[in-house]
PDB file of N, CA and C in Angstrom:
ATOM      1  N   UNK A   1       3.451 -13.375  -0.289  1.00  0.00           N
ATOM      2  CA  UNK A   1       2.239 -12.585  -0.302  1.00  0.00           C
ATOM      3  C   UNK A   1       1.229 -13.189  -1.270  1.00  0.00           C
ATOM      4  N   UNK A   2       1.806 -13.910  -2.361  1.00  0.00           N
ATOM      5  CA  UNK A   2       0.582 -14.194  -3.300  1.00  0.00           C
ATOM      6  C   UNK A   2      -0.288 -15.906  -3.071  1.00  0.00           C
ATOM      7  N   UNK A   3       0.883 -16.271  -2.086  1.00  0.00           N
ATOM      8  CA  UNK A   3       0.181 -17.200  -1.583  1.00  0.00           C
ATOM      9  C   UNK A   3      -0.813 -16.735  -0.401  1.00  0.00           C
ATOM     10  N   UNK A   4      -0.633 -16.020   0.274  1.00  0.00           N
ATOM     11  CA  UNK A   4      -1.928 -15.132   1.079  1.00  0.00           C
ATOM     12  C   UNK A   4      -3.267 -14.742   0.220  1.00  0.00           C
ATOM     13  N   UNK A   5      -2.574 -13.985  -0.534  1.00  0.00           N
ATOM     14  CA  UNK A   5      -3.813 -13.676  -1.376  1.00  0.00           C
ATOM     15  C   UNK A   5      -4.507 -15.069  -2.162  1.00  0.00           C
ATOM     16  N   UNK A   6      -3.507 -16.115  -2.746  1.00  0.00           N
ATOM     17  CA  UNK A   6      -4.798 -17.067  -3.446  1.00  0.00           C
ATOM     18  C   UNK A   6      -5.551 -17.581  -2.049  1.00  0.00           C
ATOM     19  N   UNK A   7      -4.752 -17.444  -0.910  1.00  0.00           N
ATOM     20  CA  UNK A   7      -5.228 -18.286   0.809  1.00  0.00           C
ATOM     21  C   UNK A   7      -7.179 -17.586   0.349  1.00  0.00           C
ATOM     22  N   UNK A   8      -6.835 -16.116   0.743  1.00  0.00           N
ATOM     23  CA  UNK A   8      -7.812 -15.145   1.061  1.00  0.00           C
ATOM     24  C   UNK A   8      -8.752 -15.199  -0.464  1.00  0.00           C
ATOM     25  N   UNK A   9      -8.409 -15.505  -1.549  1.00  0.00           N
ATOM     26  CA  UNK A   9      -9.265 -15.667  -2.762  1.00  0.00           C
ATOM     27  C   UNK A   9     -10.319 -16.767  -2.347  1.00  0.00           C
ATOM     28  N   UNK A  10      -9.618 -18.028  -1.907  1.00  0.00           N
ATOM     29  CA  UNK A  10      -9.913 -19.395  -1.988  1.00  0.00           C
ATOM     30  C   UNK A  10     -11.472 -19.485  -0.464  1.00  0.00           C
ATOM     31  N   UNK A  11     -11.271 -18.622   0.439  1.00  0.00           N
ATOM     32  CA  UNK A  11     -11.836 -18.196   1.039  1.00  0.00           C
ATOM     33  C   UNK A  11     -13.064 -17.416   0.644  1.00  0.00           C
ATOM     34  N   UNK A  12     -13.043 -16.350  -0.020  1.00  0.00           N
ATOM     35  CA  UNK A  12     -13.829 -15.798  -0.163  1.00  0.00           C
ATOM     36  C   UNK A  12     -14.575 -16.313  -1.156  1.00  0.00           C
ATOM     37  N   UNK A  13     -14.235 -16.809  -1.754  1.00  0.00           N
ATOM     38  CA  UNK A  13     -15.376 -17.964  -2.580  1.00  0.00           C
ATOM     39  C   UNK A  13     -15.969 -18.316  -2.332  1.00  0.00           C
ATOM     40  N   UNK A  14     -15.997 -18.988  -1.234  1.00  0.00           N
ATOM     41  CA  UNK A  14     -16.933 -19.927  -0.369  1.00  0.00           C
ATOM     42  C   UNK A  14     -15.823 -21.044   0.389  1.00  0.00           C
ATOM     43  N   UNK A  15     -14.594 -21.270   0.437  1.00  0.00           N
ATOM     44  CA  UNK A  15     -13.919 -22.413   0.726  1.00  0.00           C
ATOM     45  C   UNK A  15     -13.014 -21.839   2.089  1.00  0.00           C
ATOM     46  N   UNK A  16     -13.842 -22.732   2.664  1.00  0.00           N
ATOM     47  CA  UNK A  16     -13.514 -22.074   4.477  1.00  0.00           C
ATOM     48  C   UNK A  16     -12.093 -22.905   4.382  1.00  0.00           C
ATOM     49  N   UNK A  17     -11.698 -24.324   4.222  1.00  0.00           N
ATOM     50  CA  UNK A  17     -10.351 -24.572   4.300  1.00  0.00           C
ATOM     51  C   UNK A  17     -10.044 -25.395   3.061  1.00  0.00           C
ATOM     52  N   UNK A  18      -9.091 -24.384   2.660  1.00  0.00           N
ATOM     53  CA  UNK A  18      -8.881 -24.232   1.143  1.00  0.00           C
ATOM     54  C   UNK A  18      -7.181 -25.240   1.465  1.00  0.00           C
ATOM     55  N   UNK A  19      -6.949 -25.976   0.629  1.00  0.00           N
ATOM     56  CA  UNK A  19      -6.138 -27.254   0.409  1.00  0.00           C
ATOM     57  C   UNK A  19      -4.977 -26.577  -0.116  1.00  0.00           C
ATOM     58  N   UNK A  20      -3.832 -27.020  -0.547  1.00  0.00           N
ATOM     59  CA  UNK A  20      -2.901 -26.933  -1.216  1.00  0.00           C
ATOM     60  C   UNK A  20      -2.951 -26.857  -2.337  1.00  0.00           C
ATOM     61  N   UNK A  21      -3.754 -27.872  -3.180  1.00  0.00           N
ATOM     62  CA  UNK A  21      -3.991 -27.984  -4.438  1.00  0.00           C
ATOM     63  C   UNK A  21      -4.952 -26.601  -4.486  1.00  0.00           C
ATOM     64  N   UNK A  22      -5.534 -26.454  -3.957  1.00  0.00           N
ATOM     65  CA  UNK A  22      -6.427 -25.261  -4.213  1.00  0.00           C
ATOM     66  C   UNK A  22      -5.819 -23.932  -4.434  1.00  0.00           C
ATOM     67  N   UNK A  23      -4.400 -23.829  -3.551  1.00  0.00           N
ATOM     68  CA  UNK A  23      -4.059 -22.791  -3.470  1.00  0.00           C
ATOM     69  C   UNK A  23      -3.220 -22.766  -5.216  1.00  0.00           C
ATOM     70  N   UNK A  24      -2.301 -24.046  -4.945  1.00  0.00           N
ATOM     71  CA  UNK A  24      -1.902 -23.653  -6.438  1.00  0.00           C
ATOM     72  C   UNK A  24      -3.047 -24.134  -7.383  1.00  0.00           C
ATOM     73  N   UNK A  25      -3.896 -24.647  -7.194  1.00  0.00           N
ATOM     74  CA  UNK A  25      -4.917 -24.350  -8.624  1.00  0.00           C
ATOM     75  C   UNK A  25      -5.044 -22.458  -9.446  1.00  0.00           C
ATOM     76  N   UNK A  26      -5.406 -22.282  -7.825  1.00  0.00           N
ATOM     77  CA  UNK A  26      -5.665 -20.536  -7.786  1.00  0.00           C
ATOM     78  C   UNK A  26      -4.121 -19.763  -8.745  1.00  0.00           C
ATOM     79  N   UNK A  27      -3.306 -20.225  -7.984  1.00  0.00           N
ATOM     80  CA  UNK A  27      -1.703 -19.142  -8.495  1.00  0.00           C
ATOM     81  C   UNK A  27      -1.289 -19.579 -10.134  1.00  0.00           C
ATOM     82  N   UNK A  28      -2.024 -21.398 -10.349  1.00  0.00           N
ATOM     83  CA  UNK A  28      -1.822 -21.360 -11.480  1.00  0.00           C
ATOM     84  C   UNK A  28      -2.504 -20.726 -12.644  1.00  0.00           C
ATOM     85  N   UNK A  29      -3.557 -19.925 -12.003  1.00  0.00           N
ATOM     86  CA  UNK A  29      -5.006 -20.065 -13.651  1.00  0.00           C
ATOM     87  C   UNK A  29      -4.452 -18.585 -13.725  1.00  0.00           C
ATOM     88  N   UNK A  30      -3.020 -17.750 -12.912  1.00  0.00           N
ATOM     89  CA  UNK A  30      -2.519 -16.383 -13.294  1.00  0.00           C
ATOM     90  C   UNK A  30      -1.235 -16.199 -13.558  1.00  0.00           C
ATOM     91  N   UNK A  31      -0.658 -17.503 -13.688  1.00  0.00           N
ATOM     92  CA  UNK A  31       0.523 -18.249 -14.117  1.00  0.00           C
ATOM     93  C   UNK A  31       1.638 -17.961 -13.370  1.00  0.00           C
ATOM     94  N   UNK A  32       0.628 -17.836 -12.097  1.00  0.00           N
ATOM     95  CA  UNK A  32       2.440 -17.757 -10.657  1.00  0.00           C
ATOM     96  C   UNK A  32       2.947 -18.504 -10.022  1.00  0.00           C
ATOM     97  N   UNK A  33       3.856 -18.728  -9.890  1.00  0.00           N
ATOM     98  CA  UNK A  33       4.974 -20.014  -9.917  1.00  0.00           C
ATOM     99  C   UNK A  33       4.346 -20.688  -8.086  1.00  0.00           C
ATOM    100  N   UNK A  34       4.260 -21.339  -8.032  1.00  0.00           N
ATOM    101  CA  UNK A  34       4.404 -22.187  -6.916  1.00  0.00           C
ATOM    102  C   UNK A  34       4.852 -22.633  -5.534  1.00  0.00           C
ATOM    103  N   UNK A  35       5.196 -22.316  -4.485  1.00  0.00           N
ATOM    104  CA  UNK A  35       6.037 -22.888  -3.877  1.00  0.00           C
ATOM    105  C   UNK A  35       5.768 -23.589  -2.852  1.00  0.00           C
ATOM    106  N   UNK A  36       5.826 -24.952  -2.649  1.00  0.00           N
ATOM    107  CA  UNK A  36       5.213 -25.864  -1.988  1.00  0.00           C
ATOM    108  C   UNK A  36       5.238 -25.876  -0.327  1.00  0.00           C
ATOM    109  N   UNK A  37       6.742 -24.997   0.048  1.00  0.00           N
ATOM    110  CA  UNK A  37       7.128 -24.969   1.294  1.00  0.00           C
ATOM    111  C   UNK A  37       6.217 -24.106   1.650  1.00  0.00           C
ATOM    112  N   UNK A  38       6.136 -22.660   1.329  1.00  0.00           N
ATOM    113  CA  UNK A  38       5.260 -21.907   1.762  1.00  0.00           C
ATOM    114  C   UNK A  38       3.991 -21.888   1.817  1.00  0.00           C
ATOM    115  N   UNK A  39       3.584 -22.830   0.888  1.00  0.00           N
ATOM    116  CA  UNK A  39       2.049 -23.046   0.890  1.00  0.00           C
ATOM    117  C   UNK A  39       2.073 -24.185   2.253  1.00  0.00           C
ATOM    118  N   UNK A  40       2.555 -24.716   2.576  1.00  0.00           N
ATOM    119  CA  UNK A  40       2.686 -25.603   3.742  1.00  0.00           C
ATOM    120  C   UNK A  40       2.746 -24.781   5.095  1.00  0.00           C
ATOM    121  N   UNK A  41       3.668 -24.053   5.012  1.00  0.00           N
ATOM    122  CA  UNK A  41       3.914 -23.115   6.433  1.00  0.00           C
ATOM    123  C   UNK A  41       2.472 -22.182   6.509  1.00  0.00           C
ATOM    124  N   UNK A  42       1.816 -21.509   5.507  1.00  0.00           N
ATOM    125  CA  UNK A  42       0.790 -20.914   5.809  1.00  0.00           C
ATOM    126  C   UNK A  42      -0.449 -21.719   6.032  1.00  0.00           C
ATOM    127  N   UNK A  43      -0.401 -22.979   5.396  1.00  0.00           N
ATOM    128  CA  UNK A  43      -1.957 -23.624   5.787  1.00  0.00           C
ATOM    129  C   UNK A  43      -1.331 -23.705   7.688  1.00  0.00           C
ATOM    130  N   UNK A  44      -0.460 -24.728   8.067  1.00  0.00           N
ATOM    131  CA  UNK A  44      -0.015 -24.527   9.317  1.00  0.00           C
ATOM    132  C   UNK A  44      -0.326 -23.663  10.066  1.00  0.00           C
ATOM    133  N   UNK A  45      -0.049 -22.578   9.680  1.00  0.00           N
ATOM    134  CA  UNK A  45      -0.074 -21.389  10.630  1.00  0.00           C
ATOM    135  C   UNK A  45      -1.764 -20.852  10.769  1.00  0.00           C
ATOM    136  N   UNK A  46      -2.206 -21.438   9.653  1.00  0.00           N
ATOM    137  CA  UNK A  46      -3.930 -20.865   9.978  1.00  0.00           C
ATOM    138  C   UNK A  46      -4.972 -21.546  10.171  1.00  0.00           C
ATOM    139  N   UNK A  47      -3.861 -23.168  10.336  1.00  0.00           N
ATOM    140  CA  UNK A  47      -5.129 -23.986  10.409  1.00  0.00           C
ATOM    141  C   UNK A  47      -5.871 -24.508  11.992  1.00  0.00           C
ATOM    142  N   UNK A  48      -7.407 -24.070  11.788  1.00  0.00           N
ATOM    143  CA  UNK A  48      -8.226 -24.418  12.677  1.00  0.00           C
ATOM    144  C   UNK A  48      -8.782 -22.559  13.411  1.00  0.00           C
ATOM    145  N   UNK A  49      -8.031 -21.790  12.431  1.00  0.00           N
ATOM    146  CA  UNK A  49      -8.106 -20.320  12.591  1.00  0.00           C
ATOM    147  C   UNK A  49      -9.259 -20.050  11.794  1.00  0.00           C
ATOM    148  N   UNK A  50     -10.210 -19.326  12.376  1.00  0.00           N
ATOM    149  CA  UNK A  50     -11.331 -18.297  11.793  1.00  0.00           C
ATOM    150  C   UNK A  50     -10.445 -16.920  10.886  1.00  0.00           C
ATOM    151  N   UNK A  51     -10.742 -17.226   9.689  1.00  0.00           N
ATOM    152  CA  UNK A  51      -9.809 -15.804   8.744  1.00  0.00           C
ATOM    153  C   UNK A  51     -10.531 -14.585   9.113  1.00  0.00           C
ATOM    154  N   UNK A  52     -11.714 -14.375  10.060  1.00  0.00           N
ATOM    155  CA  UNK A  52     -11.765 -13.321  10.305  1.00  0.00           C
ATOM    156  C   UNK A  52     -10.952 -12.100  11.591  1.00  0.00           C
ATOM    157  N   UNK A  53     -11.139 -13.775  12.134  1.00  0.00           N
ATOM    158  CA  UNK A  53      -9.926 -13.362  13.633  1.00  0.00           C
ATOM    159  C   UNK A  53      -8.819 -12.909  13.416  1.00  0.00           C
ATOM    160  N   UNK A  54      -8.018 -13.590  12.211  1.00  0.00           N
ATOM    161  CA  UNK A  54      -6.751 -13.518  12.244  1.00  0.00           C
ATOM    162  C   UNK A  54      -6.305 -11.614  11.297  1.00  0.00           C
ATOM    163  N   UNK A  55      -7.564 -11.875  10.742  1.00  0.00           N
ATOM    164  CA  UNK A  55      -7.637 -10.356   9.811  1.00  0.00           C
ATOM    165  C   UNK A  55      -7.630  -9.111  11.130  1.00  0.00           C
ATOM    166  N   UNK A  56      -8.520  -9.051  11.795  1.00  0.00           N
ATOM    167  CA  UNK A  56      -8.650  -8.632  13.029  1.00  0.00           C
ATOM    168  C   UNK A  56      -7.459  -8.547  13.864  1.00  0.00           C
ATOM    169  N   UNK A  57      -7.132  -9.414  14.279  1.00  0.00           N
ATOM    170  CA  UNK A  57      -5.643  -9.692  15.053  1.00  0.00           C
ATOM    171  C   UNK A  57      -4.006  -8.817  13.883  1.00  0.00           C
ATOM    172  N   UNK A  58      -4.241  -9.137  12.964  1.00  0.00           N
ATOM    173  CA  UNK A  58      -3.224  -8.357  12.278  1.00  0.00           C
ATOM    174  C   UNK A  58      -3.281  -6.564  12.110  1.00  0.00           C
ATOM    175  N   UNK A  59      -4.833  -6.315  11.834  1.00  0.00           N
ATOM    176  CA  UNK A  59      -5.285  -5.161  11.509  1.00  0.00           C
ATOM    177  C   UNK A  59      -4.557  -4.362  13.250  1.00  0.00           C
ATOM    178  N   UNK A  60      -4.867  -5.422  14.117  1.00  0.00           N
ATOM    179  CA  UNK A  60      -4.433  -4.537  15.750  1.00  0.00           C
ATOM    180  C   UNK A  60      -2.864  -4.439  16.022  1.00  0.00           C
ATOM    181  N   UNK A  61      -2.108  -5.157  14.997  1.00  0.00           N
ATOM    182  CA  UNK A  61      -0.412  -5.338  14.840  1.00  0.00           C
ATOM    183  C   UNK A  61      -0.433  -4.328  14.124  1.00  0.00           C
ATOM    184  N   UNK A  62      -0.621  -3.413  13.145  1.00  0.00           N
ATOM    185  CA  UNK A  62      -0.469  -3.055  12.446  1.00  0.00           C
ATOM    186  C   UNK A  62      -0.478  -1.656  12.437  1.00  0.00           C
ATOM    187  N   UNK A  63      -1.759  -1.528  13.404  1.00  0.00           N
ATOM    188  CA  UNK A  63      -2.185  -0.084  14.159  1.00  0.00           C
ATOM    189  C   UNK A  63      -0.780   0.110  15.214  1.00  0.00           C
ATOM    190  N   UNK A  64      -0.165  -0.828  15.723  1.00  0.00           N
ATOM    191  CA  UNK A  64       0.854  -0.243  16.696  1.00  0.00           C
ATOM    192  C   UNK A  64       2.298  -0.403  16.281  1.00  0.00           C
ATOM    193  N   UNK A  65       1.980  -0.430  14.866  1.00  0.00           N
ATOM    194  CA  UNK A  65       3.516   0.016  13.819  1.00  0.00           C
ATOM    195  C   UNK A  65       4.020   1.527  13.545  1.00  0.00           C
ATOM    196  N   UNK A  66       4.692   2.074  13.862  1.00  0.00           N
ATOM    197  CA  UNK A  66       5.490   3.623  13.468  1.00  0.00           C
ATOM    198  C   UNK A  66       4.941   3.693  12.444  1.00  0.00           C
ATOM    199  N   UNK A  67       4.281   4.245  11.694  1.00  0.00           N
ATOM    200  CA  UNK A  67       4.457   4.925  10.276  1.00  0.00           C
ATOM    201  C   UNK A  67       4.913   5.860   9.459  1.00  0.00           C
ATOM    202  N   UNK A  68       6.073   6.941  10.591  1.00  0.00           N
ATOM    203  CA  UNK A  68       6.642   7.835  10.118  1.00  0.00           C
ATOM    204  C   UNK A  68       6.078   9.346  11.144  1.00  0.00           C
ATOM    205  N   UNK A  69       6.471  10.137  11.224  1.00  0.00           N
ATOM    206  CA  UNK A  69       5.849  11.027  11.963  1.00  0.00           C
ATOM    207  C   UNK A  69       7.169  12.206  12.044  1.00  0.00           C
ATOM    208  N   UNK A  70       7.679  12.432  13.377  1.00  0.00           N
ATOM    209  CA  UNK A  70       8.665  13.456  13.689  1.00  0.00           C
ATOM    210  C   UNK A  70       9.873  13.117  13.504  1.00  0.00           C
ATOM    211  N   UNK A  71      10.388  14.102  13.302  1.00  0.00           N
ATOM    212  CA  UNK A  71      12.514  13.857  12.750  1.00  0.00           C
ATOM    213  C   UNK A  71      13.038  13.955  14.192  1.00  0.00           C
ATOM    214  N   UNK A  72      14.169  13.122  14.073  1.00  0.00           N
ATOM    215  CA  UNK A  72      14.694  13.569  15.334  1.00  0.00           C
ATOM    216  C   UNK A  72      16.117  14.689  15.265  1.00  0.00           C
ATOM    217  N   UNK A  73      15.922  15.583  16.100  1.00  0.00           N
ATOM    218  CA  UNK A  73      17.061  16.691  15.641  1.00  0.00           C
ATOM    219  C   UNK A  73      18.234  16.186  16.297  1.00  0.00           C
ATOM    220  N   UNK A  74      19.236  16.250  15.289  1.00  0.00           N
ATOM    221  CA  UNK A  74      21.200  16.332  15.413  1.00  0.00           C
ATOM    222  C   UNK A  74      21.513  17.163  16.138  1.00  0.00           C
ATOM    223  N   UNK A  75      22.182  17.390  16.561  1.00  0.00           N
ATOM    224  CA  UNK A  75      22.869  18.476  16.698  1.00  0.00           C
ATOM    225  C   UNK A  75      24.305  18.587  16.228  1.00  0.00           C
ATOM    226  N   UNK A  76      24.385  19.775  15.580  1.00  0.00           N
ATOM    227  CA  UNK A  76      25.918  19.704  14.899  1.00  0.00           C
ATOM    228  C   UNK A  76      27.293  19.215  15.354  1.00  0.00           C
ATOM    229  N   UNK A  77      27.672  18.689  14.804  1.00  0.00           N
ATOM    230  CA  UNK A  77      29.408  17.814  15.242  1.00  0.00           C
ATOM    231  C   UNK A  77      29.856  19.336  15.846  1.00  0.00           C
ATOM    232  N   UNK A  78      30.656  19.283  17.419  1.00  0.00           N
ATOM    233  CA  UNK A  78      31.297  20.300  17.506  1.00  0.00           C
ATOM    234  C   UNK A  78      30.544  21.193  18.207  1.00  0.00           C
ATOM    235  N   UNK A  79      29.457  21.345  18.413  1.00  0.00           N
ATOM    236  CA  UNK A  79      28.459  21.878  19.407  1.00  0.00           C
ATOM    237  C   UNK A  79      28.243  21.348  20.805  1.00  0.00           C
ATOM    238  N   UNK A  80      28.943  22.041  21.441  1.00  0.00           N
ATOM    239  CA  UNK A  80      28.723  22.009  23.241  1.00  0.00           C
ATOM    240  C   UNK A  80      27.201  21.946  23.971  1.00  0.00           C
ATOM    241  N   UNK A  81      27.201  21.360  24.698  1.00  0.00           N
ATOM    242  CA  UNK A  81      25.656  20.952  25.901  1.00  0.00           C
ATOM    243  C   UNK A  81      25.599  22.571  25.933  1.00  0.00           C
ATOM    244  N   UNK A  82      26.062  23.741  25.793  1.00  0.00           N
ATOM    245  CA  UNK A  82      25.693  24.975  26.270  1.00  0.00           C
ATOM    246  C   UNK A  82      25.169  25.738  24.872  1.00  0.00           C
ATOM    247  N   UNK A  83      25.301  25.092  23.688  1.00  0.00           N
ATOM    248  CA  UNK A  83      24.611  25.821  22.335  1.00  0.00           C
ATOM    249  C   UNK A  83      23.372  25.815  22.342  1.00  0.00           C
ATOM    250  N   UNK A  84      23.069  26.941  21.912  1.00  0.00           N
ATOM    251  CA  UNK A  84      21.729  26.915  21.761  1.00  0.00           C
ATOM    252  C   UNK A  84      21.214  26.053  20.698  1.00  0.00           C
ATOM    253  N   UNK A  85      19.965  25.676  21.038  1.00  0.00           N
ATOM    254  CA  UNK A  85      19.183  24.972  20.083  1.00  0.00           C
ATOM    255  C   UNK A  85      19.092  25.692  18.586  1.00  0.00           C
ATOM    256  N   UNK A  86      19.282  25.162  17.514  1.00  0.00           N
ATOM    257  CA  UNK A  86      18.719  25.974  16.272  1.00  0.00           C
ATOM    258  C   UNK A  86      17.014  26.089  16.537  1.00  0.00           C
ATOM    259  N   UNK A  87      16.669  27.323  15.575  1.00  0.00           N
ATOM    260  CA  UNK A  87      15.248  27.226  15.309  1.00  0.00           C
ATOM    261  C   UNK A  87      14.430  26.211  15.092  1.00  0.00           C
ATOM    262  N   UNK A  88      13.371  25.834  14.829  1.00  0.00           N
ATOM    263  CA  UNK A  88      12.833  25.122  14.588  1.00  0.00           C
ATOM    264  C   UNK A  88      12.105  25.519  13.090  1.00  0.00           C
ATOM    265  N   UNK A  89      12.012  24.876  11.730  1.00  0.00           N
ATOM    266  CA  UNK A  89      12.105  25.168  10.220  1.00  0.00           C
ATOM    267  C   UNK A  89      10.517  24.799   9.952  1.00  0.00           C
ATOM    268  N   UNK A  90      10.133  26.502   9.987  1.00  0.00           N
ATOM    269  CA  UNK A  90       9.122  26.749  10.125  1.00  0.00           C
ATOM    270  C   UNK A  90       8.580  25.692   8.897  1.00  0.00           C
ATOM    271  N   UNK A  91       6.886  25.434   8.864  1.00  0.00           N
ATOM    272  CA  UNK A  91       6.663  24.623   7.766  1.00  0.00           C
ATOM    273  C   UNK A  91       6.719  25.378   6.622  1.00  0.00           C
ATOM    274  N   UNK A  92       6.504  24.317   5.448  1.00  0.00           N
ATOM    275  CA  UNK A  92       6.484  25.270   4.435  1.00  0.00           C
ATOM    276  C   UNK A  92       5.267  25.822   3.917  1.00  0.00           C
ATOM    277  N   UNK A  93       4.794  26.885   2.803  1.00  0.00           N
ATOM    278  CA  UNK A  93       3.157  26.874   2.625  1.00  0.00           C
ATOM    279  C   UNK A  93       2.965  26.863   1.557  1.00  0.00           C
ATOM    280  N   UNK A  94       2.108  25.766   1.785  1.00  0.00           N
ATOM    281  CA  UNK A  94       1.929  25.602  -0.481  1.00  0.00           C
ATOM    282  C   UNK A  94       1.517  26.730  -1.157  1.00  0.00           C
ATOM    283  N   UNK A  95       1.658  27.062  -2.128  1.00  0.00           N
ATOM    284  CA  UNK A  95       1.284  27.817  -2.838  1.00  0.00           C
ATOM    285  C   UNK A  95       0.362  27.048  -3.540  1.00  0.00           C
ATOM    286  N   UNK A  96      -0.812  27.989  -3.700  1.00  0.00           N
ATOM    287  CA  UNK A  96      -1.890  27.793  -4.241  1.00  0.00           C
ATOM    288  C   UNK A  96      -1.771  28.389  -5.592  1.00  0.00           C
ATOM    289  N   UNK A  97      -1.721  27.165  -6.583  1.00  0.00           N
ATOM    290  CA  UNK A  97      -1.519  27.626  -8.008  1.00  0.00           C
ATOM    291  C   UNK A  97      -3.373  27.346  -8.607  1.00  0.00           C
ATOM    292  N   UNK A  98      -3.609  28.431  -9.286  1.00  0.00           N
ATOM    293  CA  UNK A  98      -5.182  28.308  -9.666  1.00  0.00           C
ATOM    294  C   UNK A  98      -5.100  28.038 -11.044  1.00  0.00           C
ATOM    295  N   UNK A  99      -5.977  27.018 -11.287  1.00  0.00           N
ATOM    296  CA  UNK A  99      -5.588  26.714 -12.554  1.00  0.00           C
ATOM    297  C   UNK A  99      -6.605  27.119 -13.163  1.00  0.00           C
ATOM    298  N   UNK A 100      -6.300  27.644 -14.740  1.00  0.00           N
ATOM    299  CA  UNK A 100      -6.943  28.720 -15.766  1.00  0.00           C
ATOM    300  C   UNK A 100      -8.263  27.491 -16.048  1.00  0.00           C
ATOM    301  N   UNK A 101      -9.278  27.999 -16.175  1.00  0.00           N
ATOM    302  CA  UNK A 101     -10.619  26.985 -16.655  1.00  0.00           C
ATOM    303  C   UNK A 101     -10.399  27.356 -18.272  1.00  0.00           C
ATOM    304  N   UNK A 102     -10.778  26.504 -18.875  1.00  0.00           N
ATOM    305  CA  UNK A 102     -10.302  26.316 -20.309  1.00  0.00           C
ATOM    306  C   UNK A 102     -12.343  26.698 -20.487  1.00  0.00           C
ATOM    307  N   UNK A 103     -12.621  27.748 -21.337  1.00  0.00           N
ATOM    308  CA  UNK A 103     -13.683  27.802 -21.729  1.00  0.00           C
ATOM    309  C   UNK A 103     -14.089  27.256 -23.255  1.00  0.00           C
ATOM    310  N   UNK A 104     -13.109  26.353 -23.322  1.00  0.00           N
ATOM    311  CA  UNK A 104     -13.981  25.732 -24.995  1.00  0.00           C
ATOM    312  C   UNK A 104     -14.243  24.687 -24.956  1.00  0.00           C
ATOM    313  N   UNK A 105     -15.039  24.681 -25.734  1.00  0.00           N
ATOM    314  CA  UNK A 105     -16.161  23.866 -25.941  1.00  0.00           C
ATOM    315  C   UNK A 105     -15.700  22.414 -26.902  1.00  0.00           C
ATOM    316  N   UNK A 106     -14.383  22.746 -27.231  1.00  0.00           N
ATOM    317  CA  UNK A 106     -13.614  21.610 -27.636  1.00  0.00           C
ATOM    318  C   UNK A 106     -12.680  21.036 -26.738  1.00  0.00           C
ATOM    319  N   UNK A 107     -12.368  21.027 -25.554  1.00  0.00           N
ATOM    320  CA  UNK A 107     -11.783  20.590 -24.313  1.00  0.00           C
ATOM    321  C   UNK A 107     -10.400  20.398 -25.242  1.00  0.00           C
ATOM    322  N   UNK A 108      -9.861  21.801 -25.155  1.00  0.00           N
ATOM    323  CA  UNK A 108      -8.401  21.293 -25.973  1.00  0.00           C
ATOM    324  C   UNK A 108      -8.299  21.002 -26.975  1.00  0.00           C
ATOM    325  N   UNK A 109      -8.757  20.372 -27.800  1.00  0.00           N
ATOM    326  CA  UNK A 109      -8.769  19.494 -29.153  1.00  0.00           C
ATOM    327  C   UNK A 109      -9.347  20.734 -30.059  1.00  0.00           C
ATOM    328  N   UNK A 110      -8.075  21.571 -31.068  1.00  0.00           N
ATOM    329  CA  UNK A 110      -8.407  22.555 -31.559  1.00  0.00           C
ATOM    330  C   UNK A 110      -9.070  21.595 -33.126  1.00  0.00           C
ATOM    331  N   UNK A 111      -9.742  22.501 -33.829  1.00  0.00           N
ATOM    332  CA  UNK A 111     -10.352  21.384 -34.734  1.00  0.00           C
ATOM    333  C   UNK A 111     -10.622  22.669 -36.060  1.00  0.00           C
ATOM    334  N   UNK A 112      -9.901  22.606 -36.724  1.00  0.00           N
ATOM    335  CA  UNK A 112      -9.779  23.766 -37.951  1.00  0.00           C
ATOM    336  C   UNK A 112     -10.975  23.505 -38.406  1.00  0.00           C
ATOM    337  N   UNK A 113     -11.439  25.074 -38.609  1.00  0.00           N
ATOM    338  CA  UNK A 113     -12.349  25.408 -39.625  1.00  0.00           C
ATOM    339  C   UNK A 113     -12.227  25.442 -41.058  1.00  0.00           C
ATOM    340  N   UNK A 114     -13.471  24.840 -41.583  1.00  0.00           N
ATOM    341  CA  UNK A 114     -13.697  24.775 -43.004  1.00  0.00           C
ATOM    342  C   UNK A 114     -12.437  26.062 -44.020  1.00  0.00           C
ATOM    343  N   UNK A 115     -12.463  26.826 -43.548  1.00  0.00           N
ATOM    344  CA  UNK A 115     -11.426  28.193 -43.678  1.00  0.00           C
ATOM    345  C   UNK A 115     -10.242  27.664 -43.736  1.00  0.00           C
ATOM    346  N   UNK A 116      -9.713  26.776 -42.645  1.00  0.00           N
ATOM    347  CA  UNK A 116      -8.140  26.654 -42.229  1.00  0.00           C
ATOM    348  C   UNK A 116      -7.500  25.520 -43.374  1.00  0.00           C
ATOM    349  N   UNK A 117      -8.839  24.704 -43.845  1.00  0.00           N
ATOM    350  CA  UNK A 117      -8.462  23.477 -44.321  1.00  0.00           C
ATOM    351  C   UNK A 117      -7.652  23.667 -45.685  1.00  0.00           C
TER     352      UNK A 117
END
C-alpha cells in the first residue's frame, strides 16, 4: 500500500510517470523501507495507464464488494423442516441520553476564589 501511495504522491505533484527511484526517493524522505520487487510489479501494472482511469476502474470494483448488511438465520441443531421459524429480534432503540448543558462560565475548570485560597 505505501508503495501506491508514494505511486499516487509522485503523481500528484506533477510526475505523470514517476520512476523507481522516485518512488523510493518518496518512501525514503519518511523512512519506509523499500522493496524493489514491488515497486517493479506496480510500475508494470500501470504502465502506459492514465491514474485517473485506473482510480475510476477500482472505485467501480469496489462499489460491487459486500460490505456487510443482513445475518443469515440458523436454525437450531435438532429442529425439523416443520418448526416454526423463531421471531424475528425486533431492533433495538437507542435511548436518548440528554446531556446536562454545563452553565459556567468556566467550562469545568473550577477556579477558587480569593476566599478559598
Amino acid at each position: 500500500m505505501k508503495v501506491v501511495a508514494a505511486y499516487l504522491l509522485a503523481v500528484l505533484g506533477g510526475n505523470t510517470t514517476p520512476s523507481a527511484e522516485d518512488l523510493k526517493d518518496i518512501l525514503g524522505s519518511v523512512g519506509a523501507e523499500t522493496d524493489d520487487d514491488r515497486i517493479q510489479l506496480l510500475l508494470s501494472e500501470v504502465k502506459g495507464k492514465d491514474i485517473t482511469e485506473l482510480i475510476a476502474s477500482g472505485r467501480e470494483k469496489l462499489a460491487s464488494v459486500p460490505s456487510g448488511g443482513g445475518a443469515v438465520a440458523v436454525a437450531a441443531p435438532g429442529a425439523g423442516a416443520g418448526a416454526a421459524a423463531p421471531a424475528a429480534a425486533e431492533p433495538k432503540k437507542e435511548e436518548k441520553v440528554e446531556e446536562k448543558e454545563d452553565t459556567d462560565d468556566d467550562m469545568g475548570f473550577a477556579i477558587p476564589s480569593v476566599n478559598e485560597c
